[in-house]
Protein backbone atom coordinates (compact mmCIF):
# COMPACT_ATOMS: atom_id res chain seq x y z
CA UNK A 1 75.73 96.04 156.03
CA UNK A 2 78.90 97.26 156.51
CA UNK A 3 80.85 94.28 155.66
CA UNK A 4 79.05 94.76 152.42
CA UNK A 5 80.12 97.98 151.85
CA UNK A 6 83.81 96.67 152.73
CA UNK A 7 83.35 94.14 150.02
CA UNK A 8 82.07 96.21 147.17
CA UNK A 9 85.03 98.36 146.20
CA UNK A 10 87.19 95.69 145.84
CA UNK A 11 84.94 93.09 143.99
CA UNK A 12 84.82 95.94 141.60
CA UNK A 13 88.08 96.31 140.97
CA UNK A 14 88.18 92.83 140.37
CA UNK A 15 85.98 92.76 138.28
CA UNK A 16 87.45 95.81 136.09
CA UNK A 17 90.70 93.70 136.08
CA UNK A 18 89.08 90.85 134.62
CA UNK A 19 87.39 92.70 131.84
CA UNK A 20 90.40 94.32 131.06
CA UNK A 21 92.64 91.59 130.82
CA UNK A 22 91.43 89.87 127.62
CA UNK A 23 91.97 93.34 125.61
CA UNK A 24 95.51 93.35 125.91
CA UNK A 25 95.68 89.78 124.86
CA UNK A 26 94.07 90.36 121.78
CA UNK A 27 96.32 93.41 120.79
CA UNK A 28 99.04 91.46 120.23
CA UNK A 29 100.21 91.16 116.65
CA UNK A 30 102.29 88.64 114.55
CA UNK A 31 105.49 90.24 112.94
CA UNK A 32 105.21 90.47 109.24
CA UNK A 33 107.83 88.34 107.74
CA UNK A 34 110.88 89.47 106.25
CA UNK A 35 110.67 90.65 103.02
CA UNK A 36 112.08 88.12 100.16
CA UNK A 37 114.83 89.45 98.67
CA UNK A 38 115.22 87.43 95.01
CA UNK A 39 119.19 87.65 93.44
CA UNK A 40 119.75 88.65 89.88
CA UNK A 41 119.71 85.48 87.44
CA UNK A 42 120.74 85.51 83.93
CA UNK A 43 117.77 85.71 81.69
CA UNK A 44 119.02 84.75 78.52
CA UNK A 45 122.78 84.84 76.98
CA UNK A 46 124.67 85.41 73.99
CA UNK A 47 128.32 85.25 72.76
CA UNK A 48 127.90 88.85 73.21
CA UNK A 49 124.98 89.76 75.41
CA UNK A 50 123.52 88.64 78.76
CA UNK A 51 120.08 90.05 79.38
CA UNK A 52 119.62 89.86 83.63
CA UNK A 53 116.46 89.90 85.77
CA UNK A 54 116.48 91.21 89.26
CA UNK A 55 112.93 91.83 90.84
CA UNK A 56 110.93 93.22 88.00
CA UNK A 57 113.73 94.60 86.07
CA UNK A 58 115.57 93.50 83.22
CA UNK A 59 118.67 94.81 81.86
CA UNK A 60 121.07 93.60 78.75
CA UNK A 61 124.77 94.39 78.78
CA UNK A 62 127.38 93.73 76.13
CA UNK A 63 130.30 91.10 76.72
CA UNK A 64 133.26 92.25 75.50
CA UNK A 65 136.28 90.27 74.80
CA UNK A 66 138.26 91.98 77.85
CA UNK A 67 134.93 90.73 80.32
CA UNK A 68 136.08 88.33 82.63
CA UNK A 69 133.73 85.58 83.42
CA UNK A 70 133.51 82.67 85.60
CA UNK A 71 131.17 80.41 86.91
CA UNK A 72 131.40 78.76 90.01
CA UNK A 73 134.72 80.20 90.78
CA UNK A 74 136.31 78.83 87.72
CA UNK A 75 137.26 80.75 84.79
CA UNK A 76 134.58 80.42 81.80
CA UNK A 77 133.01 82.18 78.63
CA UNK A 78 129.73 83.03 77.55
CA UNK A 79 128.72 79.62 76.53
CA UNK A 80 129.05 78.57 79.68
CA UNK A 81 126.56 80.64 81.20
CA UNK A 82 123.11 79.36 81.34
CA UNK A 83 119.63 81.03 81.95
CA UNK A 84 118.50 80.67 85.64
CA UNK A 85 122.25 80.91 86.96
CA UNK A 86 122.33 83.68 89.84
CA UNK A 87 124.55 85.97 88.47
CA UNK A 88 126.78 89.02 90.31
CA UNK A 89 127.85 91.43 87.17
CA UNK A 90 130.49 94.55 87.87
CA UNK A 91 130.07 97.30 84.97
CA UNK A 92 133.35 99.56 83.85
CA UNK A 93 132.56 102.98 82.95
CA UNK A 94 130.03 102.31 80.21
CA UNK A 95 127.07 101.23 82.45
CA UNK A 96 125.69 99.56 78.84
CA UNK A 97 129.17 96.54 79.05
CA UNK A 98 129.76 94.25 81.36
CA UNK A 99 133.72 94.20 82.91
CA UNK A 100 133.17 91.06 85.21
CA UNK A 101 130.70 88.56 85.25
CA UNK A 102 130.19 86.37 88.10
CA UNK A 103 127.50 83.13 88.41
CA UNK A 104 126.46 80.44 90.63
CA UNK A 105 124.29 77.62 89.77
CA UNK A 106 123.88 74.54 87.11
């Protein structure tokens, strides 16, 4: 009997281990992915507009003749740019006209 009683505290604790263990298995989570982050395109253009989504926003600013554009690193004009090109646009100090206009794409 006293072997027994030898026995039982540690078969317990054994047993608490094992019914333990698959909890902190299960607690583990996946990391939510990144968040997509979507670059401004060009909408639609004009000879003197281009109208630019980013996210859910759209914005038109006026090309003037002193905006400098270029697309793919090479100096261009406003017929050159084409809806769906991702576009990087600097504004002066009228926030409504554009002062540089920068796109990527076909």
């Amino acid at each position: 009997m006293e072997k027994f009683c030898f026995l039982l505290p540690g078969f317990a604790i054994l047993l608490g281990l094992l019914m333990l263990s698959p909890a902190y298995g299960a607690s583990k989570k996946k990391p939510a992915p990144p968040p997509q982050v979507h670059p401004p395109t060009i909408f639609s253009v004009t000879a003197n507009s281009i109208t630019v989504t980013e996210e859910k926003t759209t914005k038109t600013l006026t090309i003037t003749p002193s905006t400098e554009i270029t697309v793919n690193g090479q100096k261009a004009t406003a017929a050159e740019l084409k809806p769906s090109m991702t576009v990087s646009i600097t504004m002066g100090t009228d926030p409504t006209k554009a002062s540089r206009i920068s796109a990527t794409g076909k």
